[in-house]
Protein backbone atom coordinates (compact mmCIF):
# COMPACT_ATOMS: atom_id res chain seq x y z
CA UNK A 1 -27.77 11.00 0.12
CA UNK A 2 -31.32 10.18 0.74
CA UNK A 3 -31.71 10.98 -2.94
CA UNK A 4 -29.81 9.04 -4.07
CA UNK A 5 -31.11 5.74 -2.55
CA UNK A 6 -33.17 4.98 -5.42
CA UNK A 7 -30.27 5.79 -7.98
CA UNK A 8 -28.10 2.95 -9.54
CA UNK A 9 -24.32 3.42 -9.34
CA UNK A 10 -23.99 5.17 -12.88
CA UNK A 11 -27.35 7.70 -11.40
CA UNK A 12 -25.54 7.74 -8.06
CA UNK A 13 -22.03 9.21 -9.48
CA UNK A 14 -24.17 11.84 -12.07
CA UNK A 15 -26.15 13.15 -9.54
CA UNK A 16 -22.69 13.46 -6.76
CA UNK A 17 -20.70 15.27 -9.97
CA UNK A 18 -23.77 17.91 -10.91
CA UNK A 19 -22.85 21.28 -9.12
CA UNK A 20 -25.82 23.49 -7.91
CA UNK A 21 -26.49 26.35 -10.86
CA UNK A 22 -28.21 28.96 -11.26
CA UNK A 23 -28.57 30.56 -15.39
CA UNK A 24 -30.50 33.50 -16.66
CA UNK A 25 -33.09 32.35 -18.88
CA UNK A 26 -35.48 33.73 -21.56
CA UNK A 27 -38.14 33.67 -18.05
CA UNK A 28 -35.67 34.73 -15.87
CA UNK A 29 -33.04 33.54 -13.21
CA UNK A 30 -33.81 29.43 -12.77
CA UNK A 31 -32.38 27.10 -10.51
CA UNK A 32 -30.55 23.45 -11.80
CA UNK A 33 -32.29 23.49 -15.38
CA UNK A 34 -29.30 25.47 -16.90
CA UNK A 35 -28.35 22.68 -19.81
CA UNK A 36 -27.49 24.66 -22.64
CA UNK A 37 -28.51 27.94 -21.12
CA UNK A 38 -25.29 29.60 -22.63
CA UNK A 39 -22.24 31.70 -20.96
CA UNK A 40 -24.29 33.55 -17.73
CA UNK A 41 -24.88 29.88 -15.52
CA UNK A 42 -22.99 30.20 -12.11
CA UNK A 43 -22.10 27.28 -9.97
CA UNK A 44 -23.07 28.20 -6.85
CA UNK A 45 -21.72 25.39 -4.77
CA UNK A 46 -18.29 26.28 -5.94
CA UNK A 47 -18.08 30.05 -5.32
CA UNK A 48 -19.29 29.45 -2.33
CA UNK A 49 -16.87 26.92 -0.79
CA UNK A 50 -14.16 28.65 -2.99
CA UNK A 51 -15.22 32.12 -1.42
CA UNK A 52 -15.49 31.22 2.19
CA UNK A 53 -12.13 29.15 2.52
CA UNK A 54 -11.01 32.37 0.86
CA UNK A 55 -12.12 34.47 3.67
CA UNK A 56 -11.38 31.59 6.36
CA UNK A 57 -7.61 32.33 5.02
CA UNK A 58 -7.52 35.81 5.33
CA UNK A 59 -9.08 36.04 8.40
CA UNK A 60 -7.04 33.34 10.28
CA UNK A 61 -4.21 34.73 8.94
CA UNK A 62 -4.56 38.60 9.69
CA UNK A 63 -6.02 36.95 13.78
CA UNK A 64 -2.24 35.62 14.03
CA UNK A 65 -0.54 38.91 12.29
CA UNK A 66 -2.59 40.92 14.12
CA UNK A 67 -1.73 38.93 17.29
CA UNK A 68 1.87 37.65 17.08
CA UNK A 69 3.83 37.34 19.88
CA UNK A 70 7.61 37.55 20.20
CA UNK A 71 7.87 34.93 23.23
CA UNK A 72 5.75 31.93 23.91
CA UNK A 73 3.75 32.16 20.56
CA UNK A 74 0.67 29.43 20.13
CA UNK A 75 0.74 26.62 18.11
CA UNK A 76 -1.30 28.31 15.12
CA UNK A 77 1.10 31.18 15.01
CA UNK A 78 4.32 28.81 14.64
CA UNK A 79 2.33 26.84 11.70
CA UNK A 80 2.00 30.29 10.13
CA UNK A 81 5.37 31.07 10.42
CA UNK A 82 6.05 28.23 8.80
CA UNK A 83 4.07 28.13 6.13
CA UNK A 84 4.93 31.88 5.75
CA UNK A 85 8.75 31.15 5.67
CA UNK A 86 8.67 28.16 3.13
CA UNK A 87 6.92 30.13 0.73
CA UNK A 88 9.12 32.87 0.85
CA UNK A 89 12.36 30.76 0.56
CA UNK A 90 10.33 29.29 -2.28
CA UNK A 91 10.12 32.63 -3.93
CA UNK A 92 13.66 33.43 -3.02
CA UNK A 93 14.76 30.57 -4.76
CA UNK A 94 13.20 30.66 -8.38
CA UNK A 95 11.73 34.22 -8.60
CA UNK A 96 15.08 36.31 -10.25
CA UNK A 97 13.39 39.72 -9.84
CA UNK A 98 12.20 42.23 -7.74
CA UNK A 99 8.54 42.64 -7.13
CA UNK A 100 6.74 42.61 -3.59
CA UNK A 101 3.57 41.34 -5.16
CA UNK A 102 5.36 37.68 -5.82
CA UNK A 103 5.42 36.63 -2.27
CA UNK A 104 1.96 37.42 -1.16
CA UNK A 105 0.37 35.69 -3.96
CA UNK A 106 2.41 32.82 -4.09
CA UNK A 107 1.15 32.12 -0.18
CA UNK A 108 -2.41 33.42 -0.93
CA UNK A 109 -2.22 30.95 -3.97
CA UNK A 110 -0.86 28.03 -1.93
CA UNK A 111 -2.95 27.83 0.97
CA UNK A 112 -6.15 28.49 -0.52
CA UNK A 113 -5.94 26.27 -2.85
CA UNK A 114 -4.43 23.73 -0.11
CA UNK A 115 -8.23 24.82 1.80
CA UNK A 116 -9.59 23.91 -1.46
CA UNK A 117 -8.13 20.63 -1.52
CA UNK A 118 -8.86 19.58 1.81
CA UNK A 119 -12.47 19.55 1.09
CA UNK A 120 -11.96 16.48 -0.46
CA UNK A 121 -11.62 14.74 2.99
CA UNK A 122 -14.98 15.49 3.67
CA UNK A 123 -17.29 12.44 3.35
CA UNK A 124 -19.01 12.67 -0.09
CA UNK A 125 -22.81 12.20 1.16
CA UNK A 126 -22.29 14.37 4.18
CA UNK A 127 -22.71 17.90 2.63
CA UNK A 128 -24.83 16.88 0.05
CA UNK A 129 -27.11 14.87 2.35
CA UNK A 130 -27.51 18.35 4.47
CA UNK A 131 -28.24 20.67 1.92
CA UNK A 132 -30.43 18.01 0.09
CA UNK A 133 -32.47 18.23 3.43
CA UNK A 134 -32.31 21.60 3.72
CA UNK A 135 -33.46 22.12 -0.06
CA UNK A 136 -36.70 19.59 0.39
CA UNK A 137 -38.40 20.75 3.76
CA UNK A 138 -37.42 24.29 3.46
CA UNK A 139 -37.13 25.40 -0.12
CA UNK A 140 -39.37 22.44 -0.95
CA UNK A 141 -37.08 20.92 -3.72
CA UNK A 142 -37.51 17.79 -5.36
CA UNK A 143 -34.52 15.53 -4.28
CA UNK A 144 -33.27 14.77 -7.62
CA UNK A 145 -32.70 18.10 -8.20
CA UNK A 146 -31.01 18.42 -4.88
CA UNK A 147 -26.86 19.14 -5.63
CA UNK A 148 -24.07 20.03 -3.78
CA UNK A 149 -20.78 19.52 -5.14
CA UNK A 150 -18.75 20.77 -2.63
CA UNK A 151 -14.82 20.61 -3.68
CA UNK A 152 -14.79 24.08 -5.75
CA UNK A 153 -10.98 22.38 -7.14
CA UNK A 154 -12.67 19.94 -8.87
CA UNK A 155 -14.80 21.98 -11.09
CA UNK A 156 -12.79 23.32 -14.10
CA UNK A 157 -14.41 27.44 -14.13
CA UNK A 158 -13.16 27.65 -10.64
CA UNK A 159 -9.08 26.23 -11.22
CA UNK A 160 -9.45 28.23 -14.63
CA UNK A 161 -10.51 30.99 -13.26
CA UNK A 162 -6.95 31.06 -11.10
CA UNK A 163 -4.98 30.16 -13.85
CA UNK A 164 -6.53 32.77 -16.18
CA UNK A 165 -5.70 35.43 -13.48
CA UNK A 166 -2.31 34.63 -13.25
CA UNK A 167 -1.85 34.68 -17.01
CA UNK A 168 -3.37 37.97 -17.04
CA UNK A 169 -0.57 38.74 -14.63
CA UNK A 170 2.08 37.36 -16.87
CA UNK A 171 0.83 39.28 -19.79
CA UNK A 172 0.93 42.27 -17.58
CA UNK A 173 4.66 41.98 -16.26
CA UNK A 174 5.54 40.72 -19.86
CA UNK A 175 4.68 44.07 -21.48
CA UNK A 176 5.79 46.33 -18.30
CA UNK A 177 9.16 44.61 -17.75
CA UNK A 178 10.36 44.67 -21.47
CA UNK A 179 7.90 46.60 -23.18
CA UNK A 180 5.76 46.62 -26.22
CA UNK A 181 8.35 46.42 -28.51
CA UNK A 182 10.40 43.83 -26.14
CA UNK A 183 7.36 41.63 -25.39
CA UNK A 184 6.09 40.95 -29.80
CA UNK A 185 10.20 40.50 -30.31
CA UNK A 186 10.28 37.79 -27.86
CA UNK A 187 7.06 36.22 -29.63
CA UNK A 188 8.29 36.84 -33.26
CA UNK A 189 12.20 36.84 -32.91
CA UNK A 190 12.44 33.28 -30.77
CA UNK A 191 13.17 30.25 -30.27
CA UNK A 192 14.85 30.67 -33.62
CA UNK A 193 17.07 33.68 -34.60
CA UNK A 194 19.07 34.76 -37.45
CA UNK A 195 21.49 37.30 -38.35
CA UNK A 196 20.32 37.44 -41.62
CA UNK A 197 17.48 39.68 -41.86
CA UNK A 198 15.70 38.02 -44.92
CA UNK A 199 15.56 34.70 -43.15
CA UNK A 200 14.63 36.39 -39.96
CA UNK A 201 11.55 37.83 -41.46
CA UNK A 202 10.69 34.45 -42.66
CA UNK A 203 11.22 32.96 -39.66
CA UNK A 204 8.88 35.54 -38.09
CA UNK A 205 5.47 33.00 -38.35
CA UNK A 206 7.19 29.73 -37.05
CA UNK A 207 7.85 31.57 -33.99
CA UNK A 208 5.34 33.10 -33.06
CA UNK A 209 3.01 30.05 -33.81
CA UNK A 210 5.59 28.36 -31.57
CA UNK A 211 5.71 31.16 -28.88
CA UNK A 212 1.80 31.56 -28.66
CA UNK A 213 1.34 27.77 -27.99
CA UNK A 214 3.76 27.99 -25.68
CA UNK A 215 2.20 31.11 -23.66
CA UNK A 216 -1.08 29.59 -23.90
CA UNK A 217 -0.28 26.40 -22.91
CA UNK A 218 0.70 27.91 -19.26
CA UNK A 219 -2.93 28.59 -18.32
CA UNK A 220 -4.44 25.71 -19.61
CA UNK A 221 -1.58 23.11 -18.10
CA UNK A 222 -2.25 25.20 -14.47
CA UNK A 223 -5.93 25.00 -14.56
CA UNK A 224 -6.10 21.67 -16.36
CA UNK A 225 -3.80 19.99 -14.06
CA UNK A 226 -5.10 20.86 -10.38
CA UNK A 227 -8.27 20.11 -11.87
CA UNK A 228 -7.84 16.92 -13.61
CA UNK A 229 -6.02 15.26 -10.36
CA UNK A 230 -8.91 16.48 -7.88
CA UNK A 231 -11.34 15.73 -10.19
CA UNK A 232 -10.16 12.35 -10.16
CA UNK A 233 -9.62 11.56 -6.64
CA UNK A 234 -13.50 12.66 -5.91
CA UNK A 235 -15.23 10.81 -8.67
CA UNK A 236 -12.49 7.15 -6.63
CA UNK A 237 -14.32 8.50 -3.40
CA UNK A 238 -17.54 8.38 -5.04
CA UNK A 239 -16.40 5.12 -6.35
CA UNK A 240 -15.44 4.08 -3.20
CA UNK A 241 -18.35 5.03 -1.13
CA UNK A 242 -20.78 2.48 -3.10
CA UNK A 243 -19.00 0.01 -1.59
CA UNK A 244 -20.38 0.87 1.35
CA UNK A 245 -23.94 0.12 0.33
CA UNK A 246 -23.12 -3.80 -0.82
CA UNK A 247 -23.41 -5.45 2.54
CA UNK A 248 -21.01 -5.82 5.18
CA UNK A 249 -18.25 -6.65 2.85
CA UNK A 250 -18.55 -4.19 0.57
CA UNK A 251 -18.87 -1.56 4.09
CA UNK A 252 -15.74 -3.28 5.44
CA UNK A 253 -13.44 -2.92 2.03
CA UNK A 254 -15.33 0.18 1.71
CA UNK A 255 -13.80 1.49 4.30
CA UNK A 256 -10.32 0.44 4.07
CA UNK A 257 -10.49 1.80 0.81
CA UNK A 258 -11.74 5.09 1.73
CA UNK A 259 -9.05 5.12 4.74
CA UNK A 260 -6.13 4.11 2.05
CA UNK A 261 -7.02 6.77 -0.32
CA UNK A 262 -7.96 9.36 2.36
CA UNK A 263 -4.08 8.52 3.71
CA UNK A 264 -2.66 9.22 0.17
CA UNK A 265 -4.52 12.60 -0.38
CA UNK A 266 -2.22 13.59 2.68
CA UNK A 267 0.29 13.80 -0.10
CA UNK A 268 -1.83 14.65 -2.90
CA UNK A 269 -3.25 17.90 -0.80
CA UNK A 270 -0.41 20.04 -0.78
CA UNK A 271 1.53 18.29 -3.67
CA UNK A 272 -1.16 20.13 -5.93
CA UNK A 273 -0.89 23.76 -3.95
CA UNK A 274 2.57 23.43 -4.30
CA UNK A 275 2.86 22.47 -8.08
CA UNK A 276 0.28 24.86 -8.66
CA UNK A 277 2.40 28.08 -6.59
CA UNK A 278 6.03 27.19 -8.04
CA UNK A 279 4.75 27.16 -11.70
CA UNK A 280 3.17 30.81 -10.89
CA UNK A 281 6.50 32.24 -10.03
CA UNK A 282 8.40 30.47 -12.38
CA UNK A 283 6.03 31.88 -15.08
CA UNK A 284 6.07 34.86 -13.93
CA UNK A 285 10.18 35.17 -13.38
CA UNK A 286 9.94 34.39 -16.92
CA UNK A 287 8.03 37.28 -17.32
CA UNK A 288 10.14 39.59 -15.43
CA UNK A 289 13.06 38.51 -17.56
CA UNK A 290 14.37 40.96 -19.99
CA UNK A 291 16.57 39.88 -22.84
């Protein structure tokens, strides 16, 4: 970024990590100068990306529905099918009950978040350089106060956010499936059991300290985890790209490095989707279960 020339490398890798906010204020709605402006601060870079690979997704997807041919179909429809196909087997496989809502948002959940991911291919002073030039001549910005942090999977409200939702889900299917009743038995009555009533009753707080760890570890592993391993690989590529700015050896390692790494993400990409989708309906089997 042109901002970002006269930053040193610690300056460089703040400014690259800063998402674009806006926060409601005692004077009103303010752009970047949210720090410490409490709970309403929105980061606009990341429901943005977040939002439109949403809507990429459905609309590419309802194009091939809407289109699908028996004989001859395109390349695009056959990756669909795919892609359609493997997560259904997937849900086949581990989900043990009977709900048509599983399948659909295990494959919205695994390719969004696979468009989510993929943003980290992007070169990390493209975007930024764009809207930073965008923000200066038109809006007439300062360019330190320029961000665009543009891989919504590495900010922690926005992999939250889809972790929260499905444990709102589980919470919902939890109390349907077995009830009230079923659903505070299951968080008072296990792991540990007793046919003597006495000791049951005294067992009653170890469990359900032990059961509401358990249940609220699910959200914060699933939010924690796609976040902390994206998170990660964009602050090496930031890493990584100020080697490109130390001279013609520094450009030339640079950009093996950047090459190597880019390579691995190949993996990385739909490793994460896939992590994240299975521990959805594995959670949420659990849920349907009925003991």
């Amino acid at each position: 970024m042109a901002s970002s020339e006269n930053l040193d490398s610690v300056g460089y890798i703040k400014h690259h990590l800063q998402n674009l906010q806006v926060c409601k204020t005692e004077e009103g709605w303010v752009w970047n100068e949210c720090q410490g402006a409490g709970f309403w601060t929105f980061n606009v870079d990341s429901l943005f990306f977040a939002f439109l690979l949403g809507a990429i997704f459905c609309f590419s997807f309802w194009r091939v529905a809407k289109n699908a041919k028996i004989d001859n179909p395109g390349r695009w429809q056959s990756m669909v099918e795919m892609i359609v196909e493997f997560v259904d087997k997937s849900v086949k496989d581990t989900f043990h009950g009977r709900n048509p809502l599983i399948a659909p948002l295990a494959l919205t959940i695994f390719v969004w978040v696979i468009l989510m991911n993929m943003m980290d291919w992007v070169p990390v002073d493209l975007l930024p350089w764009v809207a930073e030039q965008t923000n200066v001549h038109v809006l007439g910005n300062e360019p330190h106060t320029s961000y665009l942090k543009f891989l919504p999977t590495a900010d922690v409200n926005i992999t939250f956010s889809l972790s929260i939702g499905v444990f709102l889900l589980i919470l919902f299917y939890s109390i349907k499936v077995k009830g009230i009743g079923g659903f505070l038995g299951e968080l008072t009555l296990h792991p540990f059991s007793s046919k003597n009533k006495f000791v049951q009753v005294l067992l009653i707080p170890v469990n359900l300290l032990m059961e509401t760890i358990g249940l609220v570890a699910k959200p914060i592993s699933l939010g924690l985890r796609l976040f902390g391993n994206l998170y990660a690989a964009e602050l090496l590529f930031i890493l990584i790209a100020i080697l490109f700015s130390t001279g013609v050896g520094g450009f030339i390692g640079g950009f093996i490095s950047y090459m190597g790494w880019a390579i691995f993400h190949i993996l990385v990409i739909p490793l994460q989707a896939f992590i994240f989708m299975m521990l959805t309906i594995v959670y949420l089997s659990q849920a349907h279960e009925d003991h």
